[in-house]
N, C-alpha and C. Protein backbone atom coordinates (compact mmCIF):
# COMPACT_ATOMS: atom_id res chain seq x y z
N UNK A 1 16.33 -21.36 -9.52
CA UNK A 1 15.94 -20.54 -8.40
C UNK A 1 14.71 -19.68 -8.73
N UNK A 2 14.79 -19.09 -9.87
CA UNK A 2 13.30 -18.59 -10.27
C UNK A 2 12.29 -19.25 -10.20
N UNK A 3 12.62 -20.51 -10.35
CA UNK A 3 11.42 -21.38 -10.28
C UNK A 3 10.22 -21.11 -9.01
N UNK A 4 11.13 -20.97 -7.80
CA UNK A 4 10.28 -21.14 -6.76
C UNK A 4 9.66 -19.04 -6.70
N UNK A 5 10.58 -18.53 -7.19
CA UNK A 5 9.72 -17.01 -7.14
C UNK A 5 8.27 -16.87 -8.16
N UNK A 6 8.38 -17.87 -9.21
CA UNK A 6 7.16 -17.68 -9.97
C UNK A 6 6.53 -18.62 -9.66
N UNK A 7 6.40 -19.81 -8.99
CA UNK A 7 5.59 -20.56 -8.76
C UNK A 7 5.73 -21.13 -7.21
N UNK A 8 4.72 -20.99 -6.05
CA UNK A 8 4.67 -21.48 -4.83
C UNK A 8 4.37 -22.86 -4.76
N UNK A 9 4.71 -23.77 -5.51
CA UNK A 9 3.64 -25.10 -5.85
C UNK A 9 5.30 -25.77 -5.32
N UNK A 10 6.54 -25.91 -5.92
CA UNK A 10 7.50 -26.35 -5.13
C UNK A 10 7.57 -26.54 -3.54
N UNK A 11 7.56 -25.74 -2.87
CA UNK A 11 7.82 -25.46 -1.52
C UNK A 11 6.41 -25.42 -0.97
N UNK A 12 5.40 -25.33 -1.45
CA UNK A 12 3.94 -25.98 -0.99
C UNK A 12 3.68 -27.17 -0.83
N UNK A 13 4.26 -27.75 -1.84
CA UNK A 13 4.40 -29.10 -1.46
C UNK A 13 5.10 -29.74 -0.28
N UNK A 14 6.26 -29.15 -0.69
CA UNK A 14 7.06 -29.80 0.38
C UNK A 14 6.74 -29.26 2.00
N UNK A 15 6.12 -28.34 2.13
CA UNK A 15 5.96 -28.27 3.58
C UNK A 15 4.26 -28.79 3.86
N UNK A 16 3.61 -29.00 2.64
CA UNK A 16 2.42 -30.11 3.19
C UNK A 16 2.59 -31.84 3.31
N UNK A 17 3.70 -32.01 2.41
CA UNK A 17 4.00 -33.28 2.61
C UNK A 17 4.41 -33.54 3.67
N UNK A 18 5.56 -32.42 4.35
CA UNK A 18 6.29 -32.72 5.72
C UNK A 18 5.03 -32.34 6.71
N UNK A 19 4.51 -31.78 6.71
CA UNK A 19 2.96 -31.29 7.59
C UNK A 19 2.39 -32.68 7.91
N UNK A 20 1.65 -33.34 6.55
CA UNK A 20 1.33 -34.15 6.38
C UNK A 20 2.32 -35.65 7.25
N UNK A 21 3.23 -35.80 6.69
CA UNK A 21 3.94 -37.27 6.97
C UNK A 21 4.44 -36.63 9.02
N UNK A 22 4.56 -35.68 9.43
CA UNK A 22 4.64 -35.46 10.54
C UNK A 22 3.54 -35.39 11.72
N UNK A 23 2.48 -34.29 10.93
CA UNK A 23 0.77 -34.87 12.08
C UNK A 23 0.33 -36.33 11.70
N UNK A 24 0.79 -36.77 10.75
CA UNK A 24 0.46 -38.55 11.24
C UNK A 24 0.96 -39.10 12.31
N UNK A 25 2.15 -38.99 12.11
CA UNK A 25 3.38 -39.32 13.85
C UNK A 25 3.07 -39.10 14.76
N UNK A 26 3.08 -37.54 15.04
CA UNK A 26 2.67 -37.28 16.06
C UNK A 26 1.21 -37.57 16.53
N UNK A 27 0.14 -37.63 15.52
CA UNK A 27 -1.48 -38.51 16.37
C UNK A 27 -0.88 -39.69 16.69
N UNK A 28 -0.17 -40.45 16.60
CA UNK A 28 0.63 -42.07 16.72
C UNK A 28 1.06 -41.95 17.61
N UNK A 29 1.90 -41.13 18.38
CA UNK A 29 3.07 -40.92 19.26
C UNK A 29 2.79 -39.83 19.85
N UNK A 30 1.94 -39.12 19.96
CA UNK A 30 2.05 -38.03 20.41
C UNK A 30 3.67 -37.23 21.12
N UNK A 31 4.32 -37.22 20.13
CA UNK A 31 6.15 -36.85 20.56
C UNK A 31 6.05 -35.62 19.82
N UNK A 32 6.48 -34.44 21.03
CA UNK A 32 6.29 -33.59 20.98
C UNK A 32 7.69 -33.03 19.43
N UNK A 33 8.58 -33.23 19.24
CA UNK A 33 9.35 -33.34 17.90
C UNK A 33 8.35 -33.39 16.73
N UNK A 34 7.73 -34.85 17.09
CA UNK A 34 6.62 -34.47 15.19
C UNK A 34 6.05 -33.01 15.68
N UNK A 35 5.30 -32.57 16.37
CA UNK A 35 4.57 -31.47 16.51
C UNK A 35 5.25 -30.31 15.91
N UNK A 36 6.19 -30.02 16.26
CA UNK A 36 7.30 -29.30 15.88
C UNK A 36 7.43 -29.04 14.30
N UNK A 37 7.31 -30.32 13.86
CA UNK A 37 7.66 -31.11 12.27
C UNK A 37 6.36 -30.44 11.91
N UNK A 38 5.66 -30.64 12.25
CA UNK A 38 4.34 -29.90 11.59
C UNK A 38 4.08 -28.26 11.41
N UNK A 39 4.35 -27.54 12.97
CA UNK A 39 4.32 -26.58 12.56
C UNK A 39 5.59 -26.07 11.53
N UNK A 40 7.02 -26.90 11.60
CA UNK A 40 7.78 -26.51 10.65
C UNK A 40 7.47 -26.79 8.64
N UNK A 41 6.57 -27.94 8.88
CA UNK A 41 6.37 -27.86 7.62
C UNK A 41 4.98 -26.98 7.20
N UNK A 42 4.17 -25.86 7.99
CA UNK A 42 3.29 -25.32 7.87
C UNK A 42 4.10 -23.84 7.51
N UNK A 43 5.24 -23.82 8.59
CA UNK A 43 5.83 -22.57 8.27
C UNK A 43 6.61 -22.42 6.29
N UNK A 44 7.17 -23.92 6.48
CA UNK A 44 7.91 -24.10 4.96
C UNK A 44 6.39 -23.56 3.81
N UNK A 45 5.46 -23.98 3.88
CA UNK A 45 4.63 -23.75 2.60
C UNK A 45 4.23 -22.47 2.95
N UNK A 46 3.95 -21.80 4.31
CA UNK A 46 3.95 -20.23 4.03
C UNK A 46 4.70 -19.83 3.45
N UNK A 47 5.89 -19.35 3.69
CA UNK A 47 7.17 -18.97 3.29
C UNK A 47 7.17 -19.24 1.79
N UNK A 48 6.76 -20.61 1.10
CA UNK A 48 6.85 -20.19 0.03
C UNK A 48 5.48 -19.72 -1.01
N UNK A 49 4.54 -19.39 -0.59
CA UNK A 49 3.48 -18.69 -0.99
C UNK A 49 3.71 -17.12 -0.94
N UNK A 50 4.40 -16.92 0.30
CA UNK A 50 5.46 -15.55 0.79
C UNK A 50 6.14 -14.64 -0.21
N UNK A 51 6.94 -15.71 -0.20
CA UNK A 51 8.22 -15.53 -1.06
C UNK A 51 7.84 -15.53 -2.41
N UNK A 52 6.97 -16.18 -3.33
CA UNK A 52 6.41 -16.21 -4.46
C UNK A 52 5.70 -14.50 -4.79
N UNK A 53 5.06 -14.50 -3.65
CA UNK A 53 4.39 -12.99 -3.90
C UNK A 53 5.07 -11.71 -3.81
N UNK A 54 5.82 -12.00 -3.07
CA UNK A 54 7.09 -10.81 -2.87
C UNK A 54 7.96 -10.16 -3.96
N UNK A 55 8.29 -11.70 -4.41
CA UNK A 55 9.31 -11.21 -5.77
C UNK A 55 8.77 -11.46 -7.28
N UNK A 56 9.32 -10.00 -7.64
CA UNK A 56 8.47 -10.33 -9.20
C UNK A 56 9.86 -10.26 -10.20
N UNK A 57 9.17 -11.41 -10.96
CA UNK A 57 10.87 -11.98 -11.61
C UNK A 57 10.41 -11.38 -13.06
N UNK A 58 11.28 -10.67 -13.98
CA UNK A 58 11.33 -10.23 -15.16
C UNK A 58 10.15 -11.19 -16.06
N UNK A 59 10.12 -12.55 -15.77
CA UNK A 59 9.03 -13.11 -16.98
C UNK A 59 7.51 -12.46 -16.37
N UNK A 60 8.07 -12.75 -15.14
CA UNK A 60 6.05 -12.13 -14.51
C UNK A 60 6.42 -10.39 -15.28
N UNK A 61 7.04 -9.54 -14.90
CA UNK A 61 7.37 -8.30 -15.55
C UNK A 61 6.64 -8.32 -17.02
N UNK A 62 6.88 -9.19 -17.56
CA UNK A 62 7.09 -8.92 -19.20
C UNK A 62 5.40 -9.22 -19.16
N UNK A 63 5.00 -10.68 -18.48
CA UNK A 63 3.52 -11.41 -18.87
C UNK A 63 2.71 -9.95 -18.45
N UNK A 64 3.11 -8.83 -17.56
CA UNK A 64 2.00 -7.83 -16.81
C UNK A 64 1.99 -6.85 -18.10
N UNK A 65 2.98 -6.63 -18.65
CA UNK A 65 2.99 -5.28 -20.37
C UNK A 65 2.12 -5.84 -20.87
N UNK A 66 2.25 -7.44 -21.24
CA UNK A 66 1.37 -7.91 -22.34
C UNK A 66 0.32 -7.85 -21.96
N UNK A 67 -0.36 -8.15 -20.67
CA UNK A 67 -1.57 -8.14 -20.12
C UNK A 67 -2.18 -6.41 -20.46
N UNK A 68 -1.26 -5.33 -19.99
CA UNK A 68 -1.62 -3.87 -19.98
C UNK A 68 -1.33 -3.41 -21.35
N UNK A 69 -1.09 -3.52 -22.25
CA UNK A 69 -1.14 -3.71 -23.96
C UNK A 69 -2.36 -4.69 -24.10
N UNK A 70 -3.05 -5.15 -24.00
CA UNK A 70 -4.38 -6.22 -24.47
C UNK A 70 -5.25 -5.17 -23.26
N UNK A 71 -5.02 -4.61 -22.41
CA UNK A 71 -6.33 -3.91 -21.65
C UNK A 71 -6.42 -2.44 -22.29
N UNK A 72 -5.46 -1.69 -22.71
CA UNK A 72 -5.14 -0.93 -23.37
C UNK A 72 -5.95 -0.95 -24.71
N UNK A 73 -5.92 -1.71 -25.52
CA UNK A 73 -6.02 -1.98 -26.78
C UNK A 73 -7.68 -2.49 -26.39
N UNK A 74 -7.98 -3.36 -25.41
CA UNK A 74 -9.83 -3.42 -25.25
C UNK A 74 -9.98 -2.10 -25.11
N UNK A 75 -9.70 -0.80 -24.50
CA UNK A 75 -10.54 0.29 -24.10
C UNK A 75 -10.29 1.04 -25.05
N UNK A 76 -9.40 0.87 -26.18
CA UNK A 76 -9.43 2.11 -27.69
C UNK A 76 -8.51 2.73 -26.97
N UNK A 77 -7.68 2.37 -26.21
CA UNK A 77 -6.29 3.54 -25.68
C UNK A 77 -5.05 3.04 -26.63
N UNK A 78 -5.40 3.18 -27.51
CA UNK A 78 -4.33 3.10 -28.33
C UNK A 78 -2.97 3.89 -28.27
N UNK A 79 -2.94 5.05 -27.46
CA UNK A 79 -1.67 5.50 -27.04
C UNK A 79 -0.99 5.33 -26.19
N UNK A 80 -1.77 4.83 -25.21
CA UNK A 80 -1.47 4.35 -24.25
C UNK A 80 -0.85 3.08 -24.57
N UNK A 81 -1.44 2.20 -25.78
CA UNK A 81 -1.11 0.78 -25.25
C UNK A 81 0.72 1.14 -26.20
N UNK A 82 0.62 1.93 -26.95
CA UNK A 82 2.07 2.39 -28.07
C UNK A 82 3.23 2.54 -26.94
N UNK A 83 3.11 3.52 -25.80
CA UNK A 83 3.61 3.32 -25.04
C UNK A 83 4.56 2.15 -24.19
N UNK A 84 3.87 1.50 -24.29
CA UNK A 84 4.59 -0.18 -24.15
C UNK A 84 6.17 -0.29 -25.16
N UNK A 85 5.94 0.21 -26.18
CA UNK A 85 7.12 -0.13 -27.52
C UNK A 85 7.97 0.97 -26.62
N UNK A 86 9.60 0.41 -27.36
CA UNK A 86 10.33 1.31 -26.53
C UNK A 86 10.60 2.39 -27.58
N UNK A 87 10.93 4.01 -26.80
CA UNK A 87 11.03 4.86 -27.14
C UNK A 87 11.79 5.16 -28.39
N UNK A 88 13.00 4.37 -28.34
CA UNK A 88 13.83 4.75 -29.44
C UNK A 88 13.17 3.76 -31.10
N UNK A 89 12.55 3.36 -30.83
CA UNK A 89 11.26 2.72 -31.88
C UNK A 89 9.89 3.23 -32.25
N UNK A 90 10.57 4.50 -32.74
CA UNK A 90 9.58 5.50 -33.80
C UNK A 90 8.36 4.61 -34.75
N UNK A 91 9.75 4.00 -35.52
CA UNK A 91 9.50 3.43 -36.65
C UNK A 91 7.79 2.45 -36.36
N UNK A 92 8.41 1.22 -35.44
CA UNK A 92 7.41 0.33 -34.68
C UNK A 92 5.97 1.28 -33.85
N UNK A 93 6.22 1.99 -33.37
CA UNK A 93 5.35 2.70 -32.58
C UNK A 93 4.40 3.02 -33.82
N UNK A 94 4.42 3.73 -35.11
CA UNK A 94 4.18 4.51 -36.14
C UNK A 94 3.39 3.25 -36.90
N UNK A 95 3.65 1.81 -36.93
CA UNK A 95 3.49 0.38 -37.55
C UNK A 95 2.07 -0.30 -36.64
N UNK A 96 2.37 0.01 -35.23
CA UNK A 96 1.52 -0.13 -33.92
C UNK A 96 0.50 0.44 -34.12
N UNK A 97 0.38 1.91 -34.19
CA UNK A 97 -0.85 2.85 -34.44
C UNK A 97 -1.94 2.64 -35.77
N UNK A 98 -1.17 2.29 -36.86
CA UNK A 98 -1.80 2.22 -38.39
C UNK A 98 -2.43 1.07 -38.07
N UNK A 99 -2.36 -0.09 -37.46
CA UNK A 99 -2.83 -1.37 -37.29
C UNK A 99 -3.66 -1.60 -36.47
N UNK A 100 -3.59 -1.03 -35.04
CA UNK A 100 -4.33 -0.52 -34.12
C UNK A 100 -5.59 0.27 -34.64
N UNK A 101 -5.22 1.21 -35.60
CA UNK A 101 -6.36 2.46 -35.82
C UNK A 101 -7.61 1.90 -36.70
N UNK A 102 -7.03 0.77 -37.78
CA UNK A 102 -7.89 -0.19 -38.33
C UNK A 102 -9.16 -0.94 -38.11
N UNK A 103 -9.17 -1.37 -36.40
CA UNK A 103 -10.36 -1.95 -36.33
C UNK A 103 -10.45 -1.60 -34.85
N UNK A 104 -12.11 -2.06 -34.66
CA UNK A 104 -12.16 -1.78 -32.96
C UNK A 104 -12.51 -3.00 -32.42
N UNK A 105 -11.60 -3.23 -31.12
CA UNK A 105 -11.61 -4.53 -30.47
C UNK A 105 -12.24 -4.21 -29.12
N UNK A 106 -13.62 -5.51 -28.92
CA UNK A 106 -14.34 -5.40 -27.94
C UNK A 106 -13.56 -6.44 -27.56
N UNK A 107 -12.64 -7.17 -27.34
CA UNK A 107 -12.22 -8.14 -26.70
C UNK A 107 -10.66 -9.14 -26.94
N UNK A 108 -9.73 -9.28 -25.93
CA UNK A 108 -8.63 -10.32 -26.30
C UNK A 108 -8.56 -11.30 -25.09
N UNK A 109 -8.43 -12.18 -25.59
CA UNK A 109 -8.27 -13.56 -24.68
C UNK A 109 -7.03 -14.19 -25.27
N UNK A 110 -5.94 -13.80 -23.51
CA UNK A 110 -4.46 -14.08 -24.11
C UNK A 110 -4.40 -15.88 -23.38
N UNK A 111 -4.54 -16.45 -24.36
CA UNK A 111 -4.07 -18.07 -24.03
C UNK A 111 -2.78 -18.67 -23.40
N UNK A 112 -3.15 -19.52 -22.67
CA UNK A 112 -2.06 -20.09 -21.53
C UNK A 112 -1.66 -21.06 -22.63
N UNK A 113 -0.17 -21.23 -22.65
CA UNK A 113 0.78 -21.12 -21.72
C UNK A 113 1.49 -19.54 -22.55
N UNK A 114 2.24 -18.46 -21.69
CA UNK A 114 2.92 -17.49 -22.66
C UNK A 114 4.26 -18.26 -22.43
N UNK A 115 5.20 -18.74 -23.43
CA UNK A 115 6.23 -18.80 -23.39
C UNK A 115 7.50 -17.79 -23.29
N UNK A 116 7.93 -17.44 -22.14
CA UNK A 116 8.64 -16.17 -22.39
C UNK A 116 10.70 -17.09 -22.15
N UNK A 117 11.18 -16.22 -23.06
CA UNK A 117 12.51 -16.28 -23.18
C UNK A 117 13.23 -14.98 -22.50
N UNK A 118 13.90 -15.04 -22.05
CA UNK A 118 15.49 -13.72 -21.27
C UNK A 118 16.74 -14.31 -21.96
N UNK A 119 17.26 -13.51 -22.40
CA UNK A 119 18.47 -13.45 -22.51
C UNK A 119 19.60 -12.67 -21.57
N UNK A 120 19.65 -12.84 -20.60
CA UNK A 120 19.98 -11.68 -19.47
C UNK A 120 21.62 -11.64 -19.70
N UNK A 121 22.46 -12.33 -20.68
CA UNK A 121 23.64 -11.92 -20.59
C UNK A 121 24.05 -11.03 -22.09
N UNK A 122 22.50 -10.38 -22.38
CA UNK A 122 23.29 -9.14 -23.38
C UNK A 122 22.91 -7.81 -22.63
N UNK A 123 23.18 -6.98 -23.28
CA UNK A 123 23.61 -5.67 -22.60
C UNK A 123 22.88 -4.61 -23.46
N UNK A 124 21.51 -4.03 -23.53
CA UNK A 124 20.57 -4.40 -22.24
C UNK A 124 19.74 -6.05 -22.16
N UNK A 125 19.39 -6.53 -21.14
CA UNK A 125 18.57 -7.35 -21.26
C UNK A 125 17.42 -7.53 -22.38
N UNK A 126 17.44 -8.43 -22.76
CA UNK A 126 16.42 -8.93 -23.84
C UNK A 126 15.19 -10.04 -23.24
N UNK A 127 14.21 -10.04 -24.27
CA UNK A 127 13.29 -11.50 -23.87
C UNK A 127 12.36 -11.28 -25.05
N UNK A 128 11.58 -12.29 -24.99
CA UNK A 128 10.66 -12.77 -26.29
C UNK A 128 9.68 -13.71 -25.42
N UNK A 129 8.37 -13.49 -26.20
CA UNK A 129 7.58 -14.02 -25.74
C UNK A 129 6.22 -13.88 -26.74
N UNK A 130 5.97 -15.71 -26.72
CA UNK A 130 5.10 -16.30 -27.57
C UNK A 130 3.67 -17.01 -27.47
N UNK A 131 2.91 -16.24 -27.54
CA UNK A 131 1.64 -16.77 -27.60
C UNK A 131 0.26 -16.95 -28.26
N UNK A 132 -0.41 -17.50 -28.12
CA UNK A 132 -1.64 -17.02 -28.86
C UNK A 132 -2.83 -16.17 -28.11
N UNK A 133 -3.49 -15.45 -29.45
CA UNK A 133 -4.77 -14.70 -28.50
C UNK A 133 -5.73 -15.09 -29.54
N UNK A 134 -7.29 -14.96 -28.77
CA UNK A 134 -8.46 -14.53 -29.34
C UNK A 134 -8.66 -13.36 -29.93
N UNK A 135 -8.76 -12.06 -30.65
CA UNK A 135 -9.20 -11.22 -30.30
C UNK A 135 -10.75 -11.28 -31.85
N UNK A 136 -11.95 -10.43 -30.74
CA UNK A 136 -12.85 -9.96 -30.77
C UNK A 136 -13.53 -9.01 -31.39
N UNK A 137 -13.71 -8.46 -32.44
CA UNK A 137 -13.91 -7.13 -32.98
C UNK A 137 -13.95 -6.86 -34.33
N UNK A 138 -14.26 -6.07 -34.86
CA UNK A 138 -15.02 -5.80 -36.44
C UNK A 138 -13.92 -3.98 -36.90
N UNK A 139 -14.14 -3.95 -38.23
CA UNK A 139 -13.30 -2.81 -38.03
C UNK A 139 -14.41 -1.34 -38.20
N UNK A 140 -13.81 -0.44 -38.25
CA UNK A 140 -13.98 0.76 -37.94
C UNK A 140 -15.54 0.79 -38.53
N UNK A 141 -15.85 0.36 -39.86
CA UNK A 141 -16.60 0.91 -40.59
C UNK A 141 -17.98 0.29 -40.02
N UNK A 142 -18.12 -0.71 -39.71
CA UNK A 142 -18.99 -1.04 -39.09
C UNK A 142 -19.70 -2.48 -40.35
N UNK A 143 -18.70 -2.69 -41.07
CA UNK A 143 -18.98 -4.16 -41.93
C UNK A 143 -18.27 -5.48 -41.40
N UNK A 144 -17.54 -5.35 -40.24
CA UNK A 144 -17.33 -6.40 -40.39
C UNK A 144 -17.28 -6.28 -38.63
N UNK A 145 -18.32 -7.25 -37.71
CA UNK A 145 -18.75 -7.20 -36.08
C UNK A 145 -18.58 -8.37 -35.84
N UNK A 146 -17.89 -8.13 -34.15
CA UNK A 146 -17.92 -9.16 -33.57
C UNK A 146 -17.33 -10.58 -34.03
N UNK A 147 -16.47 -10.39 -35.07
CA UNK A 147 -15.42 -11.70 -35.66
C UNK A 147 -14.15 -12.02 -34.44
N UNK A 148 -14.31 -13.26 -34.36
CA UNK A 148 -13.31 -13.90 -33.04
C UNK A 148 -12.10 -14.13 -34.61
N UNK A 149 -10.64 -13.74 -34.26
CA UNK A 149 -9.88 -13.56 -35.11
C UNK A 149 -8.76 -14.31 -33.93
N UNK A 150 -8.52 -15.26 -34.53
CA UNK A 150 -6.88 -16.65 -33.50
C UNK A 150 -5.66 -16.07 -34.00
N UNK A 151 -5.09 -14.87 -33.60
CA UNK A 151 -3.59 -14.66 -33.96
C UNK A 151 -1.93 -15.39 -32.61
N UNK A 152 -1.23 -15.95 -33.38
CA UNK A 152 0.29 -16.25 -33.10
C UNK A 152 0.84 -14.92 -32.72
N UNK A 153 1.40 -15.02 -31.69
CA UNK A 153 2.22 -14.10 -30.98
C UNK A 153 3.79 -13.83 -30.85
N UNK A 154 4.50 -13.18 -31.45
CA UNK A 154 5.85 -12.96 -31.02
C UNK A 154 6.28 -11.40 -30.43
N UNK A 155 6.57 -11.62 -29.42
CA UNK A 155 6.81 -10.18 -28.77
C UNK A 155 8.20 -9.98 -28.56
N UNK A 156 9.21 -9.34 -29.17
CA UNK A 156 10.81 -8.92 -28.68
C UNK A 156 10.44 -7.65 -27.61
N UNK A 157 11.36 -7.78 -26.29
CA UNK A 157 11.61 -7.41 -25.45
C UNK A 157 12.48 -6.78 -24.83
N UNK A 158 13.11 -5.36 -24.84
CA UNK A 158 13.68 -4.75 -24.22
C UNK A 158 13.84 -4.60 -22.57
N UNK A 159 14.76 -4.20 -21.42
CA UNK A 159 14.99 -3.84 -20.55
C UNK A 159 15.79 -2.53 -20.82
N UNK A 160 15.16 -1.46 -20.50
CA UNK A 160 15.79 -0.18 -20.10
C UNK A 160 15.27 0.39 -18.90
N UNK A 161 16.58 1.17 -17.95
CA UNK A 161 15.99 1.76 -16.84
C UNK A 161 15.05 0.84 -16.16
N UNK A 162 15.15 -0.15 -15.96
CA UNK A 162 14.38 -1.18 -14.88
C UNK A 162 13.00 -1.37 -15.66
N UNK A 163 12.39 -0.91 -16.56
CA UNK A 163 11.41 -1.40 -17.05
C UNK A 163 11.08 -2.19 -18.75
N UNK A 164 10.17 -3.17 -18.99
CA UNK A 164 10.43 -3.77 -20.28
C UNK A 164 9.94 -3.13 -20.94
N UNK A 165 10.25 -2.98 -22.55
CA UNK A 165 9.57 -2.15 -23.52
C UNK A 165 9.33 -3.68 -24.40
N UNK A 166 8.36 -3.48 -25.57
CA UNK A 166 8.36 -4.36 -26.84
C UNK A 166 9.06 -3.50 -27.71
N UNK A 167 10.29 -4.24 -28.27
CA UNK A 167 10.83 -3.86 -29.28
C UNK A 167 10.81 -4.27 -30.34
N UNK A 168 10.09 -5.09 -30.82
CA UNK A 168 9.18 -5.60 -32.04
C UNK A 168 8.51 -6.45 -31.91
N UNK A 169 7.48 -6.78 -33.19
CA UNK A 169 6.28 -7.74 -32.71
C UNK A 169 6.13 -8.54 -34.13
N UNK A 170 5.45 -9.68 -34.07
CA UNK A 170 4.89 -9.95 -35.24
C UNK A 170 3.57 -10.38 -35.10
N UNK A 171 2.96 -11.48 -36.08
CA UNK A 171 1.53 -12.14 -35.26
C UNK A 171 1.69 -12.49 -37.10
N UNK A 172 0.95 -13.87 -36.81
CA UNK A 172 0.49 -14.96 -37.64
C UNK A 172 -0.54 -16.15 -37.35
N UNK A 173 -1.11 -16.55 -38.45
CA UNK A 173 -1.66 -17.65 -38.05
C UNK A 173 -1.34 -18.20 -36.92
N UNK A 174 -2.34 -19.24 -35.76
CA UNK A 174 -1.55 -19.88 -34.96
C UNK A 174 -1.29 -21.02 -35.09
């Protein structure tokens, strides 16, 4: 069922195919039923372009942190982007900053596909999510510019109070 909230391409289809295989008929026959069939399969692929935009399902949730942690981290808001880690993760937040404070990044390019995982039957919700990035940037001192650096992505994922935190991270080769 998530399927069709994160992606409109299901039910797009199917109401252009029925669009489709129905205004053929009806130019043939002009019978007022296909007509019908058409605007019903015009209404089906609204509805699910609709419905796709309406609801935002925990993986879109999680892909928007990672996105606002990588915009964060381009503008030197490094406290901002710490923020993201959840609160009761001193430790990580404190791991975040020292690593962060190291170099300055003019740039991340987060690569398709993010694989994200939920575990929605522990208590709080969990998820993980794996990807690779580009990132862009030389460190502080000004010896080392503009190096494109390919890091592996693992992000652990909290749900508290309706919103996701990262509750740990790693990064490796990709």
């Amino acid at each position: 069922m998530t399927q069709i909230y994160e992606s409109p391409l299901p039910l797009l289809f199917l109401g252009l195919i029925l669009t489709a295989g129905c205004l053929f008929g009806w130019l043939k026959t002009a019978d007022k039923r296909l007509f019908l069939g058409v605007l019903l399969g015009l209404l089906i692929a609204a509805a699910g372009v609709l419905v796709e935009r309406m609801v935002v399902t925990d993986r879109e949730l999680i892909e928007r942190v990672i996105h606002a942690v990588a915009a964060d981290i381009r503008a030197g808001r490094i406290e901002a982007a710490v923020q993201h880690i959840t609160p009761d993760a001193e430790d990580l937040r404190v791991r975040a900053r020292g690593e962060l404070r190291l170099y300055q990044v003019t740039a991340i390019a987060i690569k398709r596909p993010i694989e994200i995982t939920l575990t929605p039957e522990d208590a709080p919700t969990k998820g993980k999510a794996e990807f690779n990035v580009v990132v862009t940037g030389g460190d502080l001192t000004g010896t080392i510019t503009n190096q494109q650096v390919p890091r592996f992505l693992i992000v652990h994922f909290v749900k508290k109070d309706g919103r996701w935190y990262a509750s740990d991270y790693e990064h490796d080769e990709p």
